[in-house]
C-alpha atoms as a PDB file:
ATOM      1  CA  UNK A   1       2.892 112.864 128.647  1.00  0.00           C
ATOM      2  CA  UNK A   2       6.697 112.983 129.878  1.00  0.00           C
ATOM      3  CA  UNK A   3       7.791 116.663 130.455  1.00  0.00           C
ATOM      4  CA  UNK A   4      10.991 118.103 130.528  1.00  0.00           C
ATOM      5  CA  UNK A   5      12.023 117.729 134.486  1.00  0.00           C
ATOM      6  CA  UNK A   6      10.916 113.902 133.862  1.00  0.00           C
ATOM      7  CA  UNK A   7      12.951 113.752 130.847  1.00  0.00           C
ATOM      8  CA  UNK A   8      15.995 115.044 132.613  1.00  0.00           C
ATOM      9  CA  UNK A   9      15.600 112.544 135.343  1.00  0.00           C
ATOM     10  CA  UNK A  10      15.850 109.671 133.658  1.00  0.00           C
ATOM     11  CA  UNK A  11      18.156 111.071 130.981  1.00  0.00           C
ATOM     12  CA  UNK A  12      20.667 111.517 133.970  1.00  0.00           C
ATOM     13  CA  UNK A  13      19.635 108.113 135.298  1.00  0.00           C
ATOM     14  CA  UNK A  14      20.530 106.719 132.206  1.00  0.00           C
ATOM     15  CA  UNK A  15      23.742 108.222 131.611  1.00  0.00           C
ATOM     16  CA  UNK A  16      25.257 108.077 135.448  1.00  0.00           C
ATOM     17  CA  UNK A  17      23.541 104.239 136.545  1.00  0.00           C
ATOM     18  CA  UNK A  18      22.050 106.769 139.561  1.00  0.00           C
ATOM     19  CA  UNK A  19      21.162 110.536 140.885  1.00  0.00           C
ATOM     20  CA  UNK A  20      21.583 112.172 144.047  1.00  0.00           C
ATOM     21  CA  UNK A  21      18.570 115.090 144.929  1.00  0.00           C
ATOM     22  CA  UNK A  22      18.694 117.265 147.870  1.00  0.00           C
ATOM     23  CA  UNK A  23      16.283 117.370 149.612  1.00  0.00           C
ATOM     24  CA  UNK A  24      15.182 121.239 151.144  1.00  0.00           C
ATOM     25  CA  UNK A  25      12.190 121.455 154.111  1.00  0.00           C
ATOM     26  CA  UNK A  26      11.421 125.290 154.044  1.00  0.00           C
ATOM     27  CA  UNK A  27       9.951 124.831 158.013  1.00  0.00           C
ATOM     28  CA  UNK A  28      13.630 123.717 158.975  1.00  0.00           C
ATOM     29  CA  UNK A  29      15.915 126.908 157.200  1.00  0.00           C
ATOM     30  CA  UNK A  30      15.335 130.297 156.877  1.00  0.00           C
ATOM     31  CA  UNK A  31      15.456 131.522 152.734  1.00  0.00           C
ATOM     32  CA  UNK A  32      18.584 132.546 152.851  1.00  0.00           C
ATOM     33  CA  UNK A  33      20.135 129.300 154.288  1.00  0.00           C
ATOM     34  CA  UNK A  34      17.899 127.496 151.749  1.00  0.00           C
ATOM     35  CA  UNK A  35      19.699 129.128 148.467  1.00  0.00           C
ATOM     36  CA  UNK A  36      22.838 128.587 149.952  1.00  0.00           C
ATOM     37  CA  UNK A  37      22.318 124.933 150.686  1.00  0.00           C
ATOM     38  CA  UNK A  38      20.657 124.904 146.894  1.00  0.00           C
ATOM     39  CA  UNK A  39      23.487 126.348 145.725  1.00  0.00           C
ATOM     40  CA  UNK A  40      26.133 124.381 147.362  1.00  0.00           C
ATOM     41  CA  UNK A  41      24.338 120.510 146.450  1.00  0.00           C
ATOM     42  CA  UNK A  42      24.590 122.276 142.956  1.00  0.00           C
ATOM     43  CA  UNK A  43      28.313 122.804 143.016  1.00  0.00           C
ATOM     44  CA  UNK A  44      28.227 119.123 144.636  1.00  0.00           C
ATOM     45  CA  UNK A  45      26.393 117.941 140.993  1.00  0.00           C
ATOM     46  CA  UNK A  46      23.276 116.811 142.989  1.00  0.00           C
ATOM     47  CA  UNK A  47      21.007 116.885 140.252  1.00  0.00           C
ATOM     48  CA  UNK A  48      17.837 118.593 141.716  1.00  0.00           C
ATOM     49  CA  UNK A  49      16.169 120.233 144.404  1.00  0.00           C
ATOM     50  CA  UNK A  50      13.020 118.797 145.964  1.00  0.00           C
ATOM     51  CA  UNK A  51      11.322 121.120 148.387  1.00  0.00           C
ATOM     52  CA  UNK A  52       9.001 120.265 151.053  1.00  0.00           C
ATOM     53  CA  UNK A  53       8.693 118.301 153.962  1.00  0.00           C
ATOM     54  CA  UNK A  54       5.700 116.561 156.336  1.00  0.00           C
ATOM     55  CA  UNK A  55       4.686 119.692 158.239  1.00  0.00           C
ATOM     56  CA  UNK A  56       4.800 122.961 155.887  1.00  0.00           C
ATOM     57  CA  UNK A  57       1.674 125.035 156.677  1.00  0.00           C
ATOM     58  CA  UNK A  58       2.903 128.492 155.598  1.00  0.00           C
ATOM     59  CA  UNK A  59       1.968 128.396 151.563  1.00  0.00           C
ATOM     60  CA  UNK A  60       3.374 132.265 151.340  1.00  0.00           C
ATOM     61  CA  UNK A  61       6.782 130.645 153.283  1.00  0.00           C
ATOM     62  CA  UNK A  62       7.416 128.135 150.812  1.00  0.00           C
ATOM     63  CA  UNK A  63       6.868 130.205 147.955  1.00  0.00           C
ATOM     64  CA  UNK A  64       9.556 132.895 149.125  1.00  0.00           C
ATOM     65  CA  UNK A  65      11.715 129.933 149.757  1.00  0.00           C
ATOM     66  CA  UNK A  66      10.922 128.360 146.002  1.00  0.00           C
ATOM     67  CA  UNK A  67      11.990 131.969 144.474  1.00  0.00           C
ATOM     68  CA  UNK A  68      15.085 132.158 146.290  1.00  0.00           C
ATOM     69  CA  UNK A  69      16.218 128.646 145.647  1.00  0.00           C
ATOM     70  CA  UNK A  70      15.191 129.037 141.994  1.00  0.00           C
ATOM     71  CA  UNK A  71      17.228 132.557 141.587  1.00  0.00           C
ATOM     72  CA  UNK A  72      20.525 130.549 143.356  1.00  0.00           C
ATOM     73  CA  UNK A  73      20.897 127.730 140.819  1.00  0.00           C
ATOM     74  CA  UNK A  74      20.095 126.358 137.371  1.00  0.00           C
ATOM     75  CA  UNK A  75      18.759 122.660 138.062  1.00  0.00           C
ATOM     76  CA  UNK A  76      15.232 121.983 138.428  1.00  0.00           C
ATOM     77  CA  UNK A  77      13.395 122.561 141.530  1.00  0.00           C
ATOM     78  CA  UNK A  78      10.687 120.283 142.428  1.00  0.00           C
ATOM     79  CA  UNK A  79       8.000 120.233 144.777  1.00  0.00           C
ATOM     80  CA  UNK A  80       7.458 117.593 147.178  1.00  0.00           C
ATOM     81  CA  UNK A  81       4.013 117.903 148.655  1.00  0.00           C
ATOM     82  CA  UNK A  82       2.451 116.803 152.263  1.00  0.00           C
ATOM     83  CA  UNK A  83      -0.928 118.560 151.485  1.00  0.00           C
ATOM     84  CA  UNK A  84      -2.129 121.624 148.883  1.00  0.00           C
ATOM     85  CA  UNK A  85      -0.198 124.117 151.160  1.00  0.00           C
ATOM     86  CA  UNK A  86       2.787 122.422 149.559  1.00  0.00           C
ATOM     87  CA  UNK A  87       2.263 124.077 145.920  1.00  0.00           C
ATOM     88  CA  UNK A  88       3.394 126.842 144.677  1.00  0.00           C
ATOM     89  CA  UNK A  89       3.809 127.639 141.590  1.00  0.00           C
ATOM     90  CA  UNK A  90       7.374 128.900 141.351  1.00  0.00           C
ATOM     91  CA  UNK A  91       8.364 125.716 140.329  1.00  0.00           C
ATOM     92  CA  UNK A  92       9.720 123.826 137.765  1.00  0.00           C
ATOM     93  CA  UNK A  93       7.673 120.766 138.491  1.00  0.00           C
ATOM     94  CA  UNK A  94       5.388 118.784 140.921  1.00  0.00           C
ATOM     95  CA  UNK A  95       6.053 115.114 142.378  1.00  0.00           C
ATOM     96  CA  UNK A  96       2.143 114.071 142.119  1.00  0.00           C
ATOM     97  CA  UNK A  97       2.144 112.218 144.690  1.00  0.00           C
ATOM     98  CA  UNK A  98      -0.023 109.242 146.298  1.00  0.00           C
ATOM     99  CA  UNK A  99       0.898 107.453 150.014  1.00  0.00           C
ATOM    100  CA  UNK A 100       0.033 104.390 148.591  1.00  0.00           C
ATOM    101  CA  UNK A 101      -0.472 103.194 152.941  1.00  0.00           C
ATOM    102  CA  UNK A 102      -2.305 105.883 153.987  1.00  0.00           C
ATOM    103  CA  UNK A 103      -5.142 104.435 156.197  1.00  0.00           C
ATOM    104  CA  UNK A 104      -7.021 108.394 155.352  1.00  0.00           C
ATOM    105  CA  UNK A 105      -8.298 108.896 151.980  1.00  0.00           C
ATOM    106  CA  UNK A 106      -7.176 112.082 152.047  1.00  0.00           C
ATOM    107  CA  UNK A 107      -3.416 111.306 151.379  1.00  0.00           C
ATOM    108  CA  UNK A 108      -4.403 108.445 148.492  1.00  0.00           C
ATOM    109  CA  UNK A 109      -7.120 111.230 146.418  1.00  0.00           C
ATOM    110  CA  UNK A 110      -8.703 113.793 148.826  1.00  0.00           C
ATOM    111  CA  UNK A 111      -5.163 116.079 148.541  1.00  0.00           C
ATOM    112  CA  UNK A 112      -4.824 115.146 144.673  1.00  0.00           C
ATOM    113  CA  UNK A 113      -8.850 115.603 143.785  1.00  0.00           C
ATOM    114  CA  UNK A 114      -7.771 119.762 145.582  1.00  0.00           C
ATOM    115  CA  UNK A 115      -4.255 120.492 144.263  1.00  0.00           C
ATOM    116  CA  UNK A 116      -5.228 119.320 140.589  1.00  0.00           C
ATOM    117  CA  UNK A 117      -6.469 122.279 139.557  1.00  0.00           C
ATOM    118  CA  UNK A 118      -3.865 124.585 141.197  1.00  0.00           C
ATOM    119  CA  UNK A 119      -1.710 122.527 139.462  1.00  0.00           C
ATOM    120  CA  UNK A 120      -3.081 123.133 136.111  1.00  0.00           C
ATOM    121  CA  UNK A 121      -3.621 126.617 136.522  1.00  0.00           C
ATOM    122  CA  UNK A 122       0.165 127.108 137.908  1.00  0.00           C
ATOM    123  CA  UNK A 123       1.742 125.108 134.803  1.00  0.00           C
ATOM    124  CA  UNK A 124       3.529 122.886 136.850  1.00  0.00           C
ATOM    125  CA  UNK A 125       4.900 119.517 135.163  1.00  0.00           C
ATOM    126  CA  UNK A 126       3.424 117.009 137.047  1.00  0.00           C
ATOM    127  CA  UNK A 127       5.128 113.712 137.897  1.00  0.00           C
ATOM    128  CA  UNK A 128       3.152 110.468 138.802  1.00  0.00           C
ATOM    129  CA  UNK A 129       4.672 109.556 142.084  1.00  0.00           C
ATOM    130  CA  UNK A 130       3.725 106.232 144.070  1.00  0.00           C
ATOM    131  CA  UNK A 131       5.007 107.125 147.603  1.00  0.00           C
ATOM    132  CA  UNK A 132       5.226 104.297 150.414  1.00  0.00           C
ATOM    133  CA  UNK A 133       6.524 104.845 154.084  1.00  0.00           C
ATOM    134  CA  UNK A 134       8.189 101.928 155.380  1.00  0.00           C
ATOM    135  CA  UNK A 135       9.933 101.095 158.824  1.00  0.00           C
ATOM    136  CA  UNK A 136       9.445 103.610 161.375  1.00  0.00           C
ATOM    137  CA  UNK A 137       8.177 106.189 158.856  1.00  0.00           C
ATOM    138  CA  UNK A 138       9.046 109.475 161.178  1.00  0.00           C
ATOM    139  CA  UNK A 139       6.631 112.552 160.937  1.00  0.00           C
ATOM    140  CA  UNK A 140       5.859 111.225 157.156  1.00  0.00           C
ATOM    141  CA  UNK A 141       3.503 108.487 158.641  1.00  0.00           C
ATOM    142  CA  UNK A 142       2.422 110.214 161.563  1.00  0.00           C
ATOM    143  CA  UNK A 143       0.926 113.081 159.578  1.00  0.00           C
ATOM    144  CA  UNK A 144       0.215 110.761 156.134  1.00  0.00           C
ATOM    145  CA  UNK A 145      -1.856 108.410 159.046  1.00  0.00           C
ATOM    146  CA  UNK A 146       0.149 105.642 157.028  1.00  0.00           C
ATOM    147  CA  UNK A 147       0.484 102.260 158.355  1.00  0.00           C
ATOM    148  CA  UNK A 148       4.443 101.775 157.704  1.00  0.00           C
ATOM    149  CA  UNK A 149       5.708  98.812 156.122  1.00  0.00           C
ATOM    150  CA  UNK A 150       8.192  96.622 158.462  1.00  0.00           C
ATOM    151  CA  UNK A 151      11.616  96.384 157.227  1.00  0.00           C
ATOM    152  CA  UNK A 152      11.508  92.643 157.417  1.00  0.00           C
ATOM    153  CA  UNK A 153       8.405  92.741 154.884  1.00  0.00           C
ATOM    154  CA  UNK A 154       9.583  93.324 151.742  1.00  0.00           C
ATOM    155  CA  UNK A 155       7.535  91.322 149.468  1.00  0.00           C
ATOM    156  CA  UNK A 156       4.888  93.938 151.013  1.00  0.00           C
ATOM    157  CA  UNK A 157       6.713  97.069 149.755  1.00  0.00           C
ATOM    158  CA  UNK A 158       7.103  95.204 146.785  1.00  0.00           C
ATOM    159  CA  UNK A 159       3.603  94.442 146.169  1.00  0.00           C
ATOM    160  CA  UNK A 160       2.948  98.449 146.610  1.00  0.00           C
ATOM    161  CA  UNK A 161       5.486  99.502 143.857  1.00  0.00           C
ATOM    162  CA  UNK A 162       3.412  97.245 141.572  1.00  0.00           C
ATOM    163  CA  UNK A 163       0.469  98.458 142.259  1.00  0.00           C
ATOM    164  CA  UNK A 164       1.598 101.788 141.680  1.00  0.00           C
ATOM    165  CA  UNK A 165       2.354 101.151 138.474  1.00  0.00           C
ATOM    166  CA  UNK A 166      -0.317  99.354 137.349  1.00  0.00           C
ATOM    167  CA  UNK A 167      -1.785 102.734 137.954  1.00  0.00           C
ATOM    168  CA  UNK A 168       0.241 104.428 136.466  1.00  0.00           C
ATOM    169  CA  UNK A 169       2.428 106.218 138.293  1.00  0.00           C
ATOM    170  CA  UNK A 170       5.954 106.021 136.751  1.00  0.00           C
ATOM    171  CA  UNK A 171       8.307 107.088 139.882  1.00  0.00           C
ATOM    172  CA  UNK A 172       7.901 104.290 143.307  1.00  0.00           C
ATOM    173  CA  UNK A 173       9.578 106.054 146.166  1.00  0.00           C
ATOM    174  CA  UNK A 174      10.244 104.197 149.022  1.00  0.00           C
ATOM    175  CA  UNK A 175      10.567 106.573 152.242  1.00  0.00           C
ATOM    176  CA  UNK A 176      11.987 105.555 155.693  1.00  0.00           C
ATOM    177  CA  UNK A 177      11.142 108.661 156.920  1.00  0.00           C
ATOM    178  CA  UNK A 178      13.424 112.273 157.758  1.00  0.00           C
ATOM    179  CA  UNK A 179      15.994 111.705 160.210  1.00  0.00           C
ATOM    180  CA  UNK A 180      15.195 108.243 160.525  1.00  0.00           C
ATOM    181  CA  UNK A 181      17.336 105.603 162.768  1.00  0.00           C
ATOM    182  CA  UNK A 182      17.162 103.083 160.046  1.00  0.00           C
ATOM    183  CA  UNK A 183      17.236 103.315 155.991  1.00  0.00           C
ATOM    184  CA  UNK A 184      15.418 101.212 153.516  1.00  0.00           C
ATOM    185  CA  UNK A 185      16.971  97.918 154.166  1.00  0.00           C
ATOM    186  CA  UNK A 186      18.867  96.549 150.915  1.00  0.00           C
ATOM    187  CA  UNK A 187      16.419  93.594 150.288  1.00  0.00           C
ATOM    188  CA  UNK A 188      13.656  95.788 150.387  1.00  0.00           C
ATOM    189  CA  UNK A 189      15.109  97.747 147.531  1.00  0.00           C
ATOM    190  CA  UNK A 190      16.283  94.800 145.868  1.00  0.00           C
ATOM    191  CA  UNK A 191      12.862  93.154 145.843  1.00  0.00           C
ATOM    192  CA  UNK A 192      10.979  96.273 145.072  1.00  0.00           C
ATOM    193  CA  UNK A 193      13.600  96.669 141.611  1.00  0.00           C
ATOM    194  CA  UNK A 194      13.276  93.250 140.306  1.00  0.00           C
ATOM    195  CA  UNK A 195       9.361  93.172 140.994  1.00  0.00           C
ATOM    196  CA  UNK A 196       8.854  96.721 139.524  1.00  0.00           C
ATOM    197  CA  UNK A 197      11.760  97.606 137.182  1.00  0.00           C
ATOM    198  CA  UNK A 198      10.694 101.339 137.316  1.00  0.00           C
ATOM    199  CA  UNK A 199      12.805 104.201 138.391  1.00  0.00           C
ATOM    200  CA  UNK A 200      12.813 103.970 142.390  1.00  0.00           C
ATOM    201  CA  UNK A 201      13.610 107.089 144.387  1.00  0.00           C
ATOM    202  CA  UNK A 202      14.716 105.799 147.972  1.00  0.00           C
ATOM    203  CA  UNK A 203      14.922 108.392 150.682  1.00  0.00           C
ATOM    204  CA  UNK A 204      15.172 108.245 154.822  1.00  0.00           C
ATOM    205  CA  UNK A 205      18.134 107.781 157.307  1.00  0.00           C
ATOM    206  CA  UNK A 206      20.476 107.690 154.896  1.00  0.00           C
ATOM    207  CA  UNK A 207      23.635 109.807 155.883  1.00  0.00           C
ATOM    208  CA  UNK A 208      26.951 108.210 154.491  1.00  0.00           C
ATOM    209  CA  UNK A 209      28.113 107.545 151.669  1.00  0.00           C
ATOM    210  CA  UNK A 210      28.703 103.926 152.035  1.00  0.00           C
ATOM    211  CA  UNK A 211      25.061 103.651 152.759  1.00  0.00           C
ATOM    212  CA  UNK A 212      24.647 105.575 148.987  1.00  0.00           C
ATOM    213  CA  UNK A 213      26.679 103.049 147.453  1.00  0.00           C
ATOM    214  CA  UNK A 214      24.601 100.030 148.797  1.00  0.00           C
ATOM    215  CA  UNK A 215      21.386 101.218 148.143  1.00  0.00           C
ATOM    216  CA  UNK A 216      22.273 102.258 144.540  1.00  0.00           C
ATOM    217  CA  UNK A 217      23.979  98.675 144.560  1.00  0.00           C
ATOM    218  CA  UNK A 218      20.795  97.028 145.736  1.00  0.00           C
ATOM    219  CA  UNK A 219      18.995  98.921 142.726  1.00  0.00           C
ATOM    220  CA  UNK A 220      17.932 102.454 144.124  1.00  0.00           C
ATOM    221  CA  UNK A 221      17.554 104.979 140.725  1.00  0.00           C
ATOM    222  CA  UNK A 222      17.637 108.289 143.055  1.00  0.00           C
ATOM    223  CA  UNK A 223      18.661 109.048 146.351  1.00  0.00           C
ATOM    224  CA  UNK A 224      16.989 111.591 148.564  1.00  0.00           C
ATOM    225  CA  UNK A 225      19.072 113.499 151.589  1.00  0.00           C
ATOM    226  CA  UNK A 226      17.919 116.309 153.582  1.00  0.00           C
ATOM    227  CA  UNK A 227      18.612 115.938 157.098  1.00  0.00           C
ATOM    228  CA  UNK A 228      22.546 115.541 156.543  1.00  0.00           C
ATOM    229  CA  UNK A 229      22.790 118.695 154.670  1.00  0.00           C
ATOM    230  CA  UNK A 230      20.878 120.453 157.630  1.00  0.00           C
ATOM    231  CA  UNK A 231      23.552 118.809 159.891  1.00  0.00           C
ATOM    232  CA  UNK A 232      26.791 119.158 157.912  1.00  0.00           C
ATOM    233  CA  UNK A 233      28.869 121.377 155.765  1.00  0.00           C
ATOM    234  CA  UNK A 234      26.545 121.145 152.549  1.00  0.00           C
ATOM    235  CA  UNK A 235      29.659 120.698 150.153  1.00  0.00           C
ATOM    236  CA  UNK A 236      31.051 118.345 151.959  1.00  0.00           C
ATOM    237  CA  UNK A 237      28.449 116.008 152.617  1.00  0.00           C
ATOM    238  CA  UNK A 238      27.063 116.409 148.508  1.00  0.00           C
ATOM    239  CA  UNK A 239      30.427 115.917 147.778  1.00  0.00           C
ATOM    240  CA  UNK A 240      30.438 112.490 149.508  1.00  0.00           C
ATOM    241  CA  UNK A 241      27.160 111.067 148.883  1.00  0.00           C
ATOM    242  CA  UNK A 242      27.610 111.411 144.951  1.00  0.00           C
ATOM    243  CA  UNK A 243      31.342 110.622 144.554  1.00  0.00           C
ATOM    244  CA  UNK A 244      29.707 107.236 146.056  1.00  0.00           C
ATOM    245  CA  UNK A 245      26.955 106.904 143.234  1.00  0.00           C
ATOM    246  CA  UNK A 246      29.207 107.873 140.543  1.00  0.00           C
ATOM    247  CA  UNK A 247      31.669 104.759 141.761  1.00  0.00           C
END
């Protein structure tokens, strides 16, 4: 069943062509800097906050960092798991989340088969999420033990996303990794849209917004930032990055 964060996802992808979501890792800024930067994308009209990040081991952390971010603004605020530690349930929703080229069980079921019932007992909206790490894949792959998909490969990616929703997850995100050197090349994104058709979330060295405007271009649903809003005035840079979706 579709909840209401899901519903107001693709509502807004169906209205604006493409979203923007910031992207908050609560091991990276203190709580206070978090609501701020929350509250800043939200003046910017990014359209959620996703919280978490590859190495969050403090589950009492990110829960003071979930309250704070949900008392600054009004969109939703989902969570963005690397492993149990990365529920809480101050939430609005979950991305329930698979990495789809994880070489470790662990990150395709083990995590999933532990946080369901925390989940459940929380009331979070859960939200089928096929998640792939591609190109150098950053602390995402090192800590998922995935085997990242070369950027020159993208019948491979591809291939994933369809799989993914063959199972039946309804989101495919395709993830270069934080802060990394490269994004998800174009054709990658193209291939993965026209194979797929689902909503694809694309996230991972992305930093301008000229880069926004040719992944939405190349058929990207949502983009993901994090590490440019750690780097630059928040405003600013939300500013930027979805004045170039919305054109």
């Amino acid at each position: 069943m579709i909840g209401r964060v899901e519903s107001y996802l693709l509502d807004k992808i169906l209205k604006d062509g493409a979203i923007h979501i910031t992207l908050i890792d609560p091991e990276k800024m203190s709580t206070s800097a978090a609501s701020h930067t929350a509250s800043e994308a939200e003046a910017s009209e990014t359209t959620a906050i996703m919280v978490g990040g590859s190495t969050i081991v403090s589950a009492s952390d990110l829960d003071k960092t979930v309250k704070a971010i949900k008392k600054a603004v009004k969109i939703p605020v989902i969570l963005f798991p690397n492993n149990i530690t990365g529920i809480s349930k101050h939430a609005d929703a979950i991305w329930f989340m698979s990495l789809l080229n994880s070489l470790d069980p662990y990150f395709l079921i083990g995590a999933q088969v532990l946080g369901a019932p925390l989940i459940k007992k929380y009331g979070l909206e859960a939200i089928p999420l096929g998640y792939i790490v591609v190109g150098e894949g950053a602390a995402a792959g090192v800590i998922g033990r995935a085997t990242p998909i070369p950027y020159e490969k993208p019948e491979l990616a591809a291939a994933h996303a369809l799989a993914a929703r063959y199972l039946g997850m309804r989101f495919v995100y395709l993830e270069a990794g934080s802060g990394a050197r490269q994004r998800v090349p174009d054709d990658m994104i193209r291939m993965v849209k026209s194979t797929d058709g689902g909503p694809l979330i694309v996230g991972g060295g992305i930093r301008t917004g000229e880069q926004v405007k040719q992944a939405v271009g190349a058929g990207a649903d949502i983009i993901v930032t994090g590490t440019v809003t750690e780097e630059s005035v928040v405003k600013d840079k939300v500013d930027e990055l979805v004045k170039s979706i919305k054109r």
